[in-house]
Protein backbone atom coordinates (compact mmCIF):
# COMPACT_ATOMS: atom_id res chain seq x y z
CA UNK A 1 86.53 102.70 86.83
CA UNK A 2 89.87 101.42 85.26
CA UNK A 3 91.48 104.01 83.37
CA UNK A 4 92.20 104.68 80.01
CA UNK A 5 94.54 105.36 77.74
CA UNK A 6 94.99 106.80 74.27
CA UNK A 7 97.79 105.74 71.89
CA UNK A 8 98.19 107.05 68.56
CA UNK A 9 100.90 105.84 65.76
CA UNK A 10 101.72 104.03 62.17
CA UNK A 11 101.71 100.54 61.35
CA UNK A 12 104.37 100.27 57.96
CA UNK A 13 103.90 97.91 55.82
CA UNK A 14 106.93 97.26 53.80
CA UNK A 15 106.65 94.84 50.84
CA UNK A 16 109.62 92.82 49.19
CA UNK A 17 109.26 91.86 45.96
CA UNK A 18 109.67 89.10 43.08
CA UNK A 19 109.23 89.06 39.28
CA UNK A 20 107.20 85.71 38.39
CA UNK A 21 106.66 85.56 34.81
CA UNK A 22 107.49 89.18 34.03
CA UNK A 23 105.14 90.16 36.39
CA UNK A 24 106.13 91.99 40.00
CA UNK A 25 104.39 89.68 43.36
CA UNK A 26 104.99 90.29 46.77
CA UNK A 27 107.41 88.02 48.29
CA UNK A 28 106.49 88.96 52.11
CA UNK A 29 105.74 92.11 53.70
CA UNK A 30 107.74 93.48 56.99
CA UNK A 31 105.69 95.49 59.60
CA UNK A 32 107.02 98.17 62.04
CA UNK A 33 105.28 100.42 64.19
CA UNK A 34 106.35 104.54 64.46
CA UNK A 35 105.04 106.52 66.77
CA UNK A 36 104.83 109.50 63.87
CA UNK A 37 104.30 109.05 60.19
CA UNK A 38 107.37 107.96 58.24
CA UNK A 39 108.63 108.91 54.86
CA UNK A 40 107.43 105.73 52.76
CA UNK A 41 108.69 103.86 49.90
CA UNK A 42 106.98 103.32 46.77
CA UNK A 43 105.00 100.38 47.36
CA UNK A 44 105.02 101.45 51.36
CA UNK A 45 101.38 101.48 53.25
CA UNK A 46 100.99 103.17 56.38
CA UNK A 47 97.82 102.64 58.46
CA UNK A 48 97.49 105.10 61.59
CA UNK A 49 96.57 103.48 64.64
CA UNK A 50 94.46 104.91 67.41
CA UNK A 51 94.07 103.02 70.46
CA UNK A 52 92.22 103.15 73.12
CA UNK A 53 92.96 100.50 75.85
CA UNK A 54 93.14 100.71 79.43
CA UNK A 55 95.63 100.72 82.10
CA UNK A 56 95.24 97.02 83.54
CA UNK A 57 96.22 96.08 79.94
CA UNK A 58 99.61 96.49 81.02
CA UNK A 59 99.09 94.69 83.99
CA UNK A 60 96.79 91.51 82.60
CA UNK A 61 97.40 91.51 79.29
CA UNK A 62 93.57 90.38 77.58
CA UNK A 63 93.27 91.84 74.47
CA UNK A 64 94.06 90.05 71.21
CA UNK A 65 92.83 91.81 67.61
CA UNK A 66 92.85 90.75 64.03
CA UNK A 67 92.42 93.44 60.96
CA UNK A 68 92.51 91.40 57.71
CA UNK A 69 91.87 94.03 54.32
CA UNK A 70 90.06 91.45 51.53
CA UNK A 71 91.94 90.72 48.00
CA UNK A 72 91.46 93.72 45.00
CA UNK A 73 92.69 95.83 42.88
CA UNK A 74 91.71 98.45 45.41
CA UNK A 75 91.21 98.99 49.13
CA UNK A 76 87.35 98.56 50.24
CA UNK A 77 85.28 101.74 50.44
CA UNK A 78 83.85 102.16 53.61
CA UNK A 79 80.83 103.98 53.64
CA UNK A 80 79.60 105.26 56.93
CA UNK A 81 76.88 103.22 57.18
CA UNK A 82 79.05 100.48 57.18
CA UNK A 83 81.51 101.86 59.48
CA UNK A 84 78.79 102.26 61.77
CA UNK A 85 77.49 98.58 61.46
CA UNK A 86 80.31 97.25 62.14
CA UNK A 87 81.71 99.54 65.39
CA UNK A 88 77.96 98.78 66.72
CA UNK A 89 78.73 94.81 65.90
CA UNK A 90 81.78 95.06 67.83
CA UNK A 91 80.08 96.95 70.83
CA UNK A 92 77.42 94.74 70.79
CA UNK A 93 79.76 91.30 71.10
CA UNK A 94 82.81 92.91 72.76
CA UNK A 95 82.23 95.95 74.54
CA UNK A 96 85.04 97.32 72.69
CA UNK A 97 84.12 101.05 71.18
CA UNK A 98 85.92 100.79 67.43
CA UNK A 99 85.50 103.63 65.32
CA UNK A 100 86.77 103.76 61.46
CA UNK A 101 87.78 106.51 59.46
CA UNK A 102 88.07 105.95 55.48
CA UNK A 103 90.54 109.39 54.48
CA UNK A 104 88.36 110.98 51.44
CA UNK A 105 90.17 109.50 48.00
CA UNK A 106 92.41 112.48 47.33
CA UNK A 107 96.05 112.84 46.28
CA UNK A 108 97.26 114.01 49.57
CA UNK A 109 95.18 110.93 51.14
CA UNK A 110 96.46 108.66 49.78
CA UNK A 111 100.25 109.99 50.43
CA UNK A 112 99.65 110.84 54.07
């Protein structure tokens, strides 16, 4: 059995911004990783990352993933039914165990 293991951090998303017509759009957004949770700017998202890949990853690198969040006003609620359909769809075609975790919609959750 190959063995695992567990990595934990932030991915920062950092927009730039534009006025267009007196309104504020994002011009293009810079990512960084950090192993602990940053102070963040304004307009700053931080998504914490836990990972759970195994040691021949290192080796033989295999693993490519996507995480696209849909256009809103808000970020989709993710009820855990859904979060359970999906990990299950992921098992199911991948093998990969992916769990989600929606913070509950408080202050301090949404600051970190």
């Amino acid at each position: 059995m190959n063995r695992m293991i567990d990595v934990s951090c932030h991915l920062i998303l950092s927009p730039s911004t534009h006025r267009v017509c007196g309104e504020d759009r994002v011009k293009n957004v810079s990512v960084s990783i950090r192993s602990k949770r940053p102070s963040l700017g304004p307009l700053d998202q931080a998504l914490q990352l836990r990972l759970r890949v195994p040691e021949s990853l290192f080796f033989k690198p295999q693993l490519t993933a996507s995480i696209e969040v849909p256009e809103g006003d808000a970020p989709p609620v993710i009820t855990p039914d859904i979060a359970s359909d999906i990990a299950e769809v992921v098992r199911e075609r991948t093998g990969i165990r992916l769990s989600i975790e929606a913070p509950a919609d408080t202050e301090e959750a949404r600051n970190g």
